[in-house]
C-alpha atoms as a PDB file:
ATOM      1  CA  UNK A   1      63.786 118.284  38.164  1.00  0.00           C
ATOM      2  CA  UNK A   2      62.302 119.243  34.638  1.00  0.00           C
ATOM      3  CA  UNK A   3      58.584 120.252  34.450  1.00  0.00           C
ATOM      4  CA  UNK A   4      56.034 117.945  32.819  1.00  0.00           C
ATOM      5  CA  UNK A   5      53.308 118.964  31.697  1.00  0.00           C
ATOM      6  CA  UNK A   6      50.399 115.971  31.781  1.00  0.00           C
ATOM      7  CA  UNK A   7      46.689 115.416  30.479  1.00  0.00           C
ATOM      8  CA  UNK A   8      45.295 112.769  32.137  1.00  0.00           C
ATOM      9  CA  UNK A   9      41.811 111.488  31.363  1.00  0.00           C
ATOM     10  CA  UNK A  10      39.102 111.191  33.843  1.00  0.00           C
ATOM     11  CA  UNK A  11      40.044 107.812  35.745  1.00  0.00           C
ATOM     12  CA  UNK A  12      44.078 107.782  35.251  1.00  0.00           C
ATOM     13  CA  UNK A  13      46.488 108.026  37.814  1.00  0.00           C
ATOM     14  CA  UNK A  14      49.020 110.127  37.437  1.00  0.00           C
ATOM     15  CA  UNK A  15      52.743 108.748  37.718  1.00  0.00           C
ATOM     16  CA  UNK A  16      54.068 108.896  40.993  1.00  0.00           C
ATOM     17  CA  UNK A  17      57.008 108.309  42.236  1.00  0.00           C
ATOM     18  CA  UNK A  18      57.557 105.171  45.006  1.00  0.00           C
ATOM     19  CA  UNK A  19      59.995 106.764  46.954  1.00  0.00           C
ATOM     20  CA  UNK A  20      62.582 109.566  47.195  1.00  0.00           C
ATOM     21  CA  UNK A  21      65.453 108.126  45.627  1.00  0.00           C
ATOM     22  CA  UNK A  22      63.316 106.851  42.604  1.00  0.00           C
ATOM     23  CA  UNK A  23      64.233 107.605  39.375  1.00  0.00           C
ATOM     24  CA  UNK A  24      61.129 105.936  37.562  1.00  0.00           C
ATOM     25  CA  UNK A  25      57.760 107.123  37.859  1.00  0.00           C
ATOM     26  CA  UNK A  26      55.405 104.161  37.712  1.00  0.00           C
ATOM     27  CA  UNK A  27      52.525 104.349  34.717  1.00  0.00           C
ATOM     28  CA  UNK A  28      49.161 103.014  35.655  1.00  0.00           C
ATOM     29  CA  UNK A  29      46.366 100.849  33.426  1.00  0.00           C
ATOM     30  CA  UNK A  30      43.446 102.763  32.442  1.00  0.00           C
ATOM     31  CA  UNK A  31      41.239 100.149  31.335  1.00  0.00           C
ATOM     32  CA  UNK A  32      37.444  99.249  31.221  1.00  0.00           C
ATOM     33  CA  UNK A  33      37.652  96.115  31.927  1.00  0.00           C
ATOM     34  CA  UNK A  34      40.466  93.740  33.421  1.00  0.00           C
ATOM     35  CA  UNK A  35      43.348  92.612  30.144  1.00  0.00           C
ATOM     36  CA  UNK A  36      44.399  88.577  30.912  1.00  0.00           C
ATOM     37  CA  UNK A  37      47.007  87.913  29.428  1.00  0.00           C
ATOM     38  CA  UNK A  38      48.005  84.068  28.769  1.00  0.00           C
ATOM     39  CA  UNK A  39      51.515  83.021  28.578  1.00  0.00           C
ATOM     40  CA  UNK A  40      53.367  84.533  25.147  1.00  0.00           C
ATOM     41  CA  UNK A  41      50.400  86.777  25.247  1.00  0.00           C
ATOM     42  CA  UNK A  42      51.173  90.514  24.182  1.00  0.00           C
ATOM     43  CA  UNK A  43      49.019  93.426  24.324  1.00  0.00           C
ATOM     44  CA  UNK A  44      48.705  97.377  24.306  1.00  0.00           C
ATOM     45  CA  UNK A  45      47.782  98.534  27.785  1.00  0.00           C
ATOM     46  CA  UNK A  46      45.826 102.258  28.147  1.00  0.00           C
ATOM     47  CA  UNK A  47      47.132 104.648  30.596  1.00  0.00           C
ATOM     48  CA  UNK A  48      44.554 107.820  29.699  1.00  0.00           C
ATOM     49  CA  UNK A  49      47.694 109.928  30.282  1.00  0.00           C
ATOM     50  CA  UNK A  50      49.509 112.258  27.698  1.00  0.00           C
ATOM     51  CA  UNK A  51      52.799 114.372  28.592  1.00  0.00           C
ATOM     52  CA  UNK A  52      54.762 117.864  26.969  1.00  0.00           C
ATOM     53  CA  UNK A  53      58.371 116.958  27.670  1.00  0.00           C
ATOM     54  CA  UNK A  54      60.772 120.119  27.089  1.00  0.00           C
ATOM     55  CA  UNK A  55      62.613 119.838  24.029  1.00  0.00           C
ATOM     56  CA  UNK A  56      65.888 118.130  24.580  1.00  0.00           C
ATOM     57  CA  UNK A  57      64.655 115.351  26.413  1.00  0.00           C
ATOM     58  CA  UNK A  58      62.965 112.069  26.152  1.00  0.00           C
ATOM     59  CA  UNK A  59      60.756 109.810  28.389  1.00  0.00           C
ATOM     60  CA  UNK A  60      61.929 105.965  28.893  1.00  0.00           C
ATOM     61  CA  UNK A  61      59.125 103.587  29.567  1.00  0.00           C
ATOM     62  CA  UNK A  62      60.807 100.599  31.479  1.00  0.00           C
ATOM     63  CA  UNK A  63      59.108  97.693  32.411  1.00  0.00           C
ATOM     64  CA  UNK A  64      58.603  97.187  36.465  1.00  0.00           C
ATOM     65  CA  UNK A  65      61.032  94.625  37.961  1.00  0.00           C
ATOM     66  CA  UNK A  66      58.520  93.140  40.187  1.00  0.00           C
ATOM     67  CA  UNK A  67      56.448  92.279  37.622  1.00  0.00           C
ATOM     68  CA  UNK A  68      59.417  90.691  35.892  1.00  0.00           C
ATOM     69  CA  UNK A  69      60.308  88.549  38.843  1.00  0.00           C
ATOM     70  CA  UNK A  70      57.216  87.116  39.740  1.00  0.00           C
ATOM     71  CA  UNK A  71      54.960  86.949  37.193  1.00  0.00           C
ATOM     72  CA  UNK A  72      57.423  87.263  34.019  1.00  0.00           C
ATOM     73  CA  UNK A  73      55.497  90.358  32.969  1.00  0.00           C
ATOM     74  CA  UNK A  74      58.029  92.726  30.371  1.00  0.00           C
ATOM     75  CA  UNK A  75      57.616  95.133  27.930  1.00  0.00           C
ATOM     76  CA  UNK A  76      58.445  94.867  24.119  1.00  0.00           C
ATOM     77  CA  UNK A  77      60.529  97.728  22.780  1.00  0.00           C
ATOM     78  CA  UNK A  78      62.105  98.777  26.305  1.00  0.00           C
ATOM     79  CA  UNK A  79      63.098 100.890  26.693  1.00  0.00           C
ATOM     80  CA  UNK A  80      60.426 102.152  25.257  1.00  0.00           C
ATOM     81  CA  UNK A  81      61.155 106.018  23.910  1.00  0.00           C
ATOM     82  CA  UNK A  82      58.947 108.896  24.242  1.00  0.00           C
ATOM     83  CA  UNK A  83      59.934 112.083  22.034  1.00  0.00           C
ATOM     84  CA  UNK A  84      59.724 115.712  22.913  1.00  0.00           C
ATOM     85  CA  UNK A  85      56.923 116.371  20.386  1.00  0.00           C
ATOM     86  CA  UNK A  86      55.094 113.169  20.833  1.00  0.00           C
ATOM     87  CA  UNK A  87      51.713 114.525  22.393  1.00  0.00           C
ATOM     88  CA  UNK A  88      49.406 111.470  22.097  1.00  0.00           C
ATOM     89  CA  UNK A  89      48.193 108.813  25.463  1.00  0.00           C
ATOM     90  CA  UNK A  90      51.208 107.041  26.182  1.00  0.00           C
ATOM     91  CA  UNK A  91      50.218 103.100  25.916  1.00  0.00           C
ATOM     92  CA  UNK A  92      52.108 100.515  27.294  1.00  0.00           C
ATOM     93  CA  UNK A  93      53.011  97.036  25.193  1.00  0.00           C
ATOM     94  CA  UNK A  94      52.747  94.593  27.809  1.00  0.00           C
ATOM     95  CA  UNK A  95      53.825  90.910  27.021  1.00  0.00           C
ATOM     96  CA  UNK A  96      53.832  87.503  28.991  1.00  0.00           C
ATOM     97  CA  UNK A  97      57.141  86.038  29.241  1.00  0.00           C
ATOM     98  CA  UNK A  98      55.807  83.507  32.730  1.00  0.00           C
ATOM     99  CA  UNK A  99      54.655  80.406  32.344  1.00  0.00           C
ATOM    100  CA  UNK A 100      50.668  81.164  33.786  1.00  0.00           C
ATOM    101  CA  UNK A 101      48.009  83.750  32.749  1.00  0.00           C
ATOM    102  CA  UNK A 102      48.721  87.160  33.622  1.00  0.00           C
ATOM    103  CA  UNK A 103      45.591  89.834  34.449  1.00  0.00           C
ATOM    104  CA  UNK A 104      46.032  93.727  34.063  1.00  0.00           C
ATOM    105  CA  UNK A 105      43.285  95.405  35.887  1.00  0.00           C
ATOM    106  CA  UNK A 106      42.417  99.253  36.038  1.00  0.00           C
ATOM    107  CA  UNK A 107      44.891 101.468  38.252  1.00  0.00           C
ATOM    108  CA  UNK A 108      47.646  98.817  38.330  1.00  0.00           C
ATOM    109  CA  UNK A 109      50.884  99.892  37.949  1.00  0.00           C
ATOM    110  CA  UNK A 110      52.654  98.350  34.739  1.00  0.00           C
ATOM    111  CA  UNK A 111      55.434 100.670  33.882  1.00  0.00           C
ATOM    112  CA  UNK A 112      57.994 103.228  35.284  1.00  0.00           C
ATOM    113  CA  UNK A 113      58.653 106.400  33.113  1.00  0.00           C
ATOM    114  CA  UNK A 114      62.291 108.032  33.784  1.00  0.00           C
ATOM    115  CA  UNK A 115      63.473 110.890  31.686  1.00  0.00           C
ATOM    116  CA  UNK A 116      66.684 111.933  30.465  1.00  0.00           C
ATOM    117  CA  UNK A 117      68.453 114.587  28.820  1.00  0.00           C
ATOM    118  CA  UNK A 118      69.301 114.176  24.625  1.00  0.00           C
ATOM    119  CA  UNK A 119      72.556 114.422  23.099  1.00  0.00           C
ATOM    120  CA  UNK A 120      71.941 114.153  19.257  1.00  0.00           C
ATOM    121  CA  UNK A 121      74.513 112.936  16.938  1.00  0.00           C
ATOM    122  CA  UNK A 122      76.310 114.861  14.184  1.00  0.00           C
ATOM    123  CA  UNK A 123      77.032 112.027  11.433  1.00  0.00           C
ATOM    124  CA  UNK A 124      79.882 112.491   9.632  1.00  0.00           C
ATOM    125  CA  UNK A 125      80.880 110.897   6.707  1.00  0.00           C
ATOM    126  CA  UNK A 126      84.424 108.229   7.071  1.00  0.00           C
ATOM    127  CA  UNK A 127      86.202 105.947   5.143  1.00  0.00           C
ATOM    128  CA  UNK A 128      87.797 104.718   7.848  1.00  0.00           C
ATOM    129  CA  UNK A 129      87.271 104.429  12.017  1.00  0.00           C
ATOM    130  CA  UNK A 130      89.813 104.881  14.352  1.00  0.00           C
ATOM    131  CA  UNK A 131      90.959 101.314  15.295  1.00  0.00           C
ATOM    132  CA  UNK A 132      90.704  99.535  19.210  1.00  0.00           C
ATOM    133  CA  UNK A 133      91.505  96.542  20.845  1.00  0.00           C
ATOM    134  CA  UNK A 134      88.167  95.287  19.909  1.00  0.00           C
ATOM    135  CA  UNK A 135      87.849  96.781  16.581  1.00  0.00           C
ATOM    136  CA  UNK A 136      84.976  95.024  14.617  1.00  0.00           C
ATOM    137  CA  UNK A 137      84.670  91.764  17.738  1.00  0.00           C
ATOM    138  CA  UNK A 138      80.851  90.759  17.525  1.00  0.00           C
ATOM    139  CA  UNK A 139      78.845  88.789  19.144  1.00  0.00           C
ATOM    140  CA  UNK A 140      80.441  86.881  22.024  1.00  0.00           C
ATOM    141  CA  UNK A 141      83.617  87.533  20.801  1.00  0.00           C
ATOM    142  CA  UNK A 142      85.334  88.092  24.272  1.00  0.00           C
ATOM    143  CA  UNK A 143      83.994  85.264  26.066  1.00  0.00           C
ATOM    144  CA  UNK A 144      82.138  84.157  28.837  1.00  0.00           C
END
């Protein structure tokens, strides 16, 4: 376990884990009123929460596979990254992939937060790459 330190405003939940072998924390809606959204619909969700993650690590926000399933409910930009010196409410882009209107209402869990340890890259300048069996294969380039 790392410690995380959280703000939460008056009203948010914070994260909590489903179960013991969970590795995602689910995020809950802070919101006023309910958020409906219709289908293609895509908007940024509240969560009145705001973490201090210990440098060298980062905070995925994943979208909730329930949601996915049965309503078509997803995130944009998933996994969604939060940085170690990012100290601002966490908000949640929330879009409707199903077919029928979607509604977000307060305390509903939309999200699951894991967090993971950073390994940053040291770029080095190359001419050349060390060649493989794929090499420079793109797209689709093995097959089905």
């Amino acid at each position: 376990m790392i410690p995380i330190k959280i703000h939460a405003l008056p009203g948010s939940k914070i994260p909590e884990y489903q179960s013991k072998g969970a590795s995602g924390a689910d995020i809950c809606a802070l919101l006023d009123e309910p958020v409906t959204l219709k289908p293609g619909d895509t908007a940024l969700i509240s969560t009145g929460i705001s973490v201090e993650i210990p440098e060298g690590y980062e905070a995925q926000i994943r979208p909730r596979s329930g949601l996915a399933i049965k309503h078509g409910i997803t995130l944009l930009n998933t996994p969604g990254t939060i940085d170690s010196d990012y100290r601002g409410e966490i908000k949640i882009i929330v879009t409707n992939l199903g077919k029928i209107d979607f509604t977000i209402t307060d305390g509903m869990r939309i999200a699951q937060m894991i967090f993971g340890k950073i390994y940053r890259g040291h770029f080095i300048i190359s001419d050349e790459l060390g060649r493989t069996a794929r090499n420079n294969g793109g797209f689709g380039h093995s097959g089905v």
